[in-house]
C-alpha atoms as a PDB file:
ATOM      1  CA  UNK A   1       0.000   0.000   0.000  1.00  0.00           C
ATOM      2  CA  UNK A   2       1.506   3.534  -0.894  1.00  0.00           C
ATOM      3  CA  UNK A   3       0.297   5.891   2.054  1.00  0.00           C
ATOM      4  CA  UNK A   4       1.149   8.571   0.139  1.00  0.00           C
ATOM      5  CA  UNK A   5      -2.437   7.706  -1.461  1.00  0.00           C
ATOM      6  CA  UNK A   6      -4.763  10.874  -0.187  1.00  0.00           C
ATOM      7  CA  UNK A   7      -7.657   8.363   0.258  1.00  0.00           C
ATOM      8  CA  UNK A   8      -5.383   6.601   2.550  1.00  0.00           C
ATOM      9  CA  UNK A   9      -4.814   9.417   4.939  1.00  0.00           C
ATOM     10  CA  UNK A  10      -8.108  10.932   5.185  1.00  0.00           C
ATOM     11  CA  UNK A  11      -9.735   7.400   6.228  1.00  0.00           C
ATOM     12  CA  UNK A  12      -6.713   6.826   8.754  1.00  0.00           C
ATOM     13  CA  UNK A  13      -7.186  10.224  10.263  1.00  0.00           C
ATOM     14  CA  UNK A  14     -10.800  10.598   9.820  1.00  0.00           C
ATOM     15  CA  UNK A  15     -11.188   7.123  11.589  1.00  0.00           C
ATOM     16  CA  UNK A  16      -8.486   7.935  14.853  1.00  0.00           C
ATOM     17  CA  UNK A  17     -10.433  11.654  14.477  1.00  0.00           C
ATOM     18  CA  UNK A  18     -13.803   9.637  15.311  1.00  0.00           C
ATOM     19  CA  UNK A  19     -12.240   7.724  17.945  1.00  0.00           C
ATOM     20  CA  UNK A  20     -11.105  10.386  19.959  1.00  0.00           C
ATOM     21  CA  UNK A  21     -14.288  12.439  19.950  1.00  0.00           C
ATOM     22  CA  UNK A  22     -16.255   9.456  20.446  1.00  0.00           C
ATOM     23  CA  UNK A  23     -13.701   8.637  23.300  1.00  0.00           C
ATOM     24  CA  UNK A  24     -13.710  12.433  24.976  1.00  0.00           C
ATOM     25  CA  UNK A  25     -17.728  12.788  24.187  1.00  0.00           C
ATOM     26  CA  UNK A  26     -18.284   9.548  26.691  1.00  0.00           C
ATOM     27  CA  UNK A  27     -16.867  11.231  29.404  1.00  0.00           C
ATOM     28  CA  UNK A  28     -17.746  14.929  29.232  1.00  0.00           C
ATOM     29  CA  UNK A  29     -20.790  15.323  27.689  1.00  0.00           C
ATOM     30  CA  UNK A  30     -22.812  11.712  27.242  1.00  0.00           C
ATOM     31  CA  UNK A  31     -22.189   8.181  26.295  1.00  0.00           C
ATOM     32  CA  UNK A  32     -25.504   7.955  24.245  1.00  0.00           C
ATOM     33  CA  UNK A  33     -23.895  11.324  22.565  1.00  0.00           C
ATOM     34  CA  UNK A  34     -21.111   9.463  21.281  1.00  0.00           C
ATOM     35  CA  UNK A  35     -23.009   6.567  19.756  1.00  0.00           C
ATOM     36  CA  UNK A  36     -24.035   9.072  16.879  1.00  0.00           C
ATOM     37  CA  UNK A  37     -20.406   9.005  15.691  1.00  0.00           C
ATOM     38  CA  UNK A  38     -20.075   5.339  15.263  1.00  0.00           C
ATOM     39  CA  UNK A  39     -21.794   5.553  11.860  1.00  0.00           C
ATOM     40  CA  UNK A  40     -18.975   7.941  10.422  1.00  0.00           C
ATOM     41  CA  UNK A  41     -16.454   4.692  10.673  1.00  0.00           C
ATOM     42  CA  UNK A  42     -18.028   2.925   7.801  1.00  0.00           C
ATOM     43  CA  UNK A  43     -17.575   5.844   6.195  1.00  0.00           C
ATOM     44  CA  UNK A  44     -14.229   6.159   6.594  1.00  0.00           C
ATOM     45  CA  UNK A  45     -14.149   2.197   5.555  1.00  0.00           C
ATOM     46  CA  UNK A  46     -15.269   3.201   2.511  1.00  0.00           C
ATOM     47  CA  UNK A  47     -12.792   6.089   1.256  1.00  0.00           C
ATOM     48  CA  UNK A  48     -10.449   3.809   2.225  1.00  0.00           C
ATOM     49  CA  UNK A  49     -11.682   1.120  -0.436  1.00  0.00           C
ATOM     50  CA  UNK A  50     -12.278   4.153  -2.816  1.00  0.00           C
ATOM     51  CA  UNK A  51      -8.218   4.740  -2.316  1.00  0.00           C
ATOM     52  CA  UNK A  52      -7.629   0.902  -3.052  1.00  0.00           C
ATOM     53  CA  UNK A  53      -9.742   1.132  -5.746  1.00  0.00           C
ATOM     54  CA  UNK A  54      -8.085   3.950  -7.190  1.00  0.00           C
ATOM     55  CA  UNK A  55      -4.340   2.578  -6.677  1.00  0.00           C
ATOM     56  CA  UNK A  56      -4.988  -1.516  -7.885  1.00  0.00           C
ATOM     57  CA  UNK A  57      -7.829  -0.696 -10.963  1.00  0.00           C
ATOM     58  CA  UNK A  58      -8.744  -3.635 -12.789  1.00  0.00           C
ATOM     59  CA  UNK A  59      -7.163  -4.319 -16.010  1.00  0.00           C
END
């Protein structure tokens, strides 16, 4: 995988982004609060197949 790929980064640091304010939204404002992030990481799943799919196209 070539991480320079900019589908690459924004899924890796839009995913660890989501973690953390899922993480600091359970403790200081509400854990049901931070279950309305959890449906941002299948986005991120899929930029990151949209990067794959842009480095390895089929022949």
């Amino acid at each position: 995988m070539n991480w320079n790929n900019r589908y690459y980064k924004i899924a890796v640091y839009g995913a660890a982004t989501t973690f953390l304010l899922q993480l600091i939204s359970m403790f200081v404002v509400d854990p049901y609060f931070a279950a309305v992030l959890s449906p941002f990481y299948s986005v991120w799943i899929i930029v990151f197949i949209v990067g794959w799919r842009k480095e390895h196209p089929r022949h």
